[in-house]
Protein backbone atom coordinates (compact mmCIF):
# COMPACT_ATOMS: atom_id res chain seq x y z
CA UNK A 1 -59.96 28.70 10.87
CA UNK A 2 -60.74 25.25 11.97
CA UNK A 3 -64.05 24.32 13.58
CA UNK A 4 -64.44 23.40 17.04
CA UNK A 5 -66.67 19.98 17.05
CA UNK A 6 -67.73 17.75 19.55
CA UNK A 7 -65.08 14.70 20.01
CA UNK A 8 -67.87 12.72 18.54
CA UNK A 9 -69.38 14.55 15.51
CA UNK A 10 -65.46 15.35 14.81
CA UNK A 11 -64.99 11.20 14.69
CA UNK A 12 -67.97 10.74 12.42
CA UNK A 13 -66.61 13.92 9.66
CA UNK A 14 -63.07 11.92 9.58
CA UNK A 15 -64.87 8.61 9.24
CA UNK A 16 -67.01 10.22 6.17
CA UNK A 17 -63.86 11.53 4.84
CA UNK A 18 -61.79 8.24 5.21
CA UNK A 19 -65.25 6.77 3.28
CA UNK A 20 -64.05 3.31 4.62
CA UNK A 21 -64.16 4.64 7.74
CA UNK A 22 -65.61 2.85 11.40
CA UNK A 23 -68.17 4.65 12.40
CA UNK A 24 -68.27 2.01 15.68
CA UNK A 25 -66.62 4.70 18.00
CA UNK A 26 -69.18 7.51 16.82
CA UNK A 27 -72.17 5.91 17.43
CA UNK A 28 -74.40 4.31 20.46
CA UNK A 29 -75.09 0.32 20.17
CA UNK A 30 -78.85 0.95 19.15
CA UNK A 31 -77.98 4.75 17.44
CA UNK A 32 -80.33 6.19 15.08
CA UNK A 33 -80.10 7.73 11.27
CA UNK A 34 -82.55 9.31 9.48
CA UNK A 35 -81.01 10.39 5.59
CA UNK A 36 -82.81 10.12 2.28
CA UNK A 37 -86.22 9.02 4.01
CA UNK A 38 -84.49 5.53 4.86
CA UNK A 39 -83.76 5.30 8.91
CA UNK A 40 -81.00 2.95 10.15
CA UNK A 41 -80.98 1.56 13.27
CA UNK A 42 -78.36 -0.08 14.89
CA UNK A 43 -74.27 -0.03 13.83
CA UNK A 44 -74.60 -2.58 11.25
CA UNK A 45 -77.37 -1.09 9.59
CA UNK A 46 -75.41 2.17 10.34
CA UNK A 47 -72.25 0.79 8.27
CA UNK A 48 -73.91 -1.12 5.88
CA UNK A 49 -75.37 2.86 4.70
CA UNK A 50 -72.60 4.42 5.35
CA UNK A 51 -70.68 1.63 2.99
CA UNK A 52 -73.50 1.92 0.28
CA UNK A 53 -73.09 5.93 0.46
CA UNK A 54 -69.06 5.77 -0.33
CA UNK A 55 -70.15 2.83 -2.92
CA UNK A 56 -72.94 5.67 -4.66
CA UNK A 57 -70.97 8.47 -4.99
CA UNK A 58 -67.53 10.56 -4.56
CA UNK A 59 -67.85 13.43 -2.65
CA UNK A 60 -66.33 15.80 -0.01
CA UNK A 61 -67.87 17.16 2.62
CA UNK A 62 -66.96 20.58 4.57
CA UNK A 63 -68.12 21.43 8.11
CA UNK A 64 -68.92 25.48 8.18
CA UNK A 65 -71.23 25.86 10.88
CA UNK A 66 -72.24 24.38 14.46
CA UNK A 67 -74.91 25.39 16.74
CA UNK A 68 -77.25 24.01 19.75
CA UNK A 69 -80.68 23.63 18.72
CA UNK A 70 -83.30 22.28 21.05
CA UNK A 71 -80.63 20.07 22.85
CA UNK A 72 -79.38 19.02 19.57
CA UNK A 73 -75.78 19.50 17.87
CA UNK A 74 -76.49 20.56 14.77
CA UNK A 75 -73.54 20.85 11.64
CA UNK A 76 -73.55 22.94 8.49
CA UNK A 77 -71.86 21.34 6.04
CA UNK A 78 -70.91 21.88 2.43
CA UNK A 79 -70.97 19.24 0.13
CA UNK A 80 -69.29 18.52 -3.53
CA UNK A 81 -70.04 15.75 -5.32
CA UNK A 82 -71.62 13.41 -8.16
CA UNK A 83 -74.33 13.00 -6.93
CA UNK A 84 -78.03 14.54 -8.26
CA UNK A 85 -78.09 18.39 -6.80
CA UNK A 86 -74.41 19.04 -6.35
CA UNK A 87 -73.20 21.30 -4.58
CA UNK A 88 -75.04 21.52 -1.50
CA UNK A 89 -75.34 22.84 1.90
CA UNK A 90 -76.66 19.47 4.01
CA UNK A 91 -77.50 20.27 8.07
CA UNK A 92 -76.61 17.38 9.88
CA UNK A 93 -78.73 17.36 13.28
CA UNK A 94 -77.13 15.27 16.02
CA UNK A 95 -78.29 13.89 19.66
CA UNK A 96 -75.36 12.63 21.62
CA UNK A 97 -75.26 10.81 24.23
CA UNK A 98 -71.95 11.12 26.75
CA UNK A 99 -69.23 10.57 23.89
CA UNK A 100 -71.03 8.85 21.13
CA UNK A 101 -74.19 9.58 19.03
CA UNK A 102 -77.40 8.21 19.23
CA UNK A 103 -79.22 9.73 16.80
CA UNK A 104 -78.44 11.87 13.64
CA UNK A 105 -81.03 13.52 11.22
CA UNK A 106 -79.63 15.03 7.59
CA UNK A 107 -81.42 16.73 5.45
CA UNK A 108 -81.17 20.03 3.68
């Protein structure tokens, strides 16, 4: 069973997975990520983690859930990994904006 995501939370997952992936046509010009207690703001600041991520550690990453929470998007996803607490369930809570996101909180 495949799950049914947004056109733009769909383009970030296959971005992740590519891990060299553009995240350009997921995100808003001044779009917003809050992971790891660092935020990024901007797309270059939004690359440059997502770039540093894929540099850290090898992982896959499985969307399982998706729900509306207080007018956000927000993805279950299972992750597998090297990295410290592997494997893990992360929830991925997403604003969009039209076609694109603007802001995007993980965290556990």
């Amino acid at each position: 069973m495949t799950l049914a995501l947004p056109p733009a939370i769909a383009r970030y997952f296959a971005a992740d997975a590519a891990k060299a992936g553009d995240f350009s046509e997921c995100f808003t010009a001044d779009a917003v990520v809050k992971d790891e207690g660092h935020t990024y703001v901007g797309l270059t600041a939004i690359q440059a983690w997502k770039t540093d991520t894929a540099g850290k550690y090898s992982y896959t990453s499985e969307p399982f859930a998706c729900e509306e929470q207080g007018g956000k998007t927000v993805v279950t996803s299972h992750l597998v990994g090297d990295f410290p607490g592997s494997p893990l369930d992360l929830r991925y809570r997403f604003s969009l904006e039209r076609d694109r996101i603007a802001a995007l909180e993980i965290g556990v």
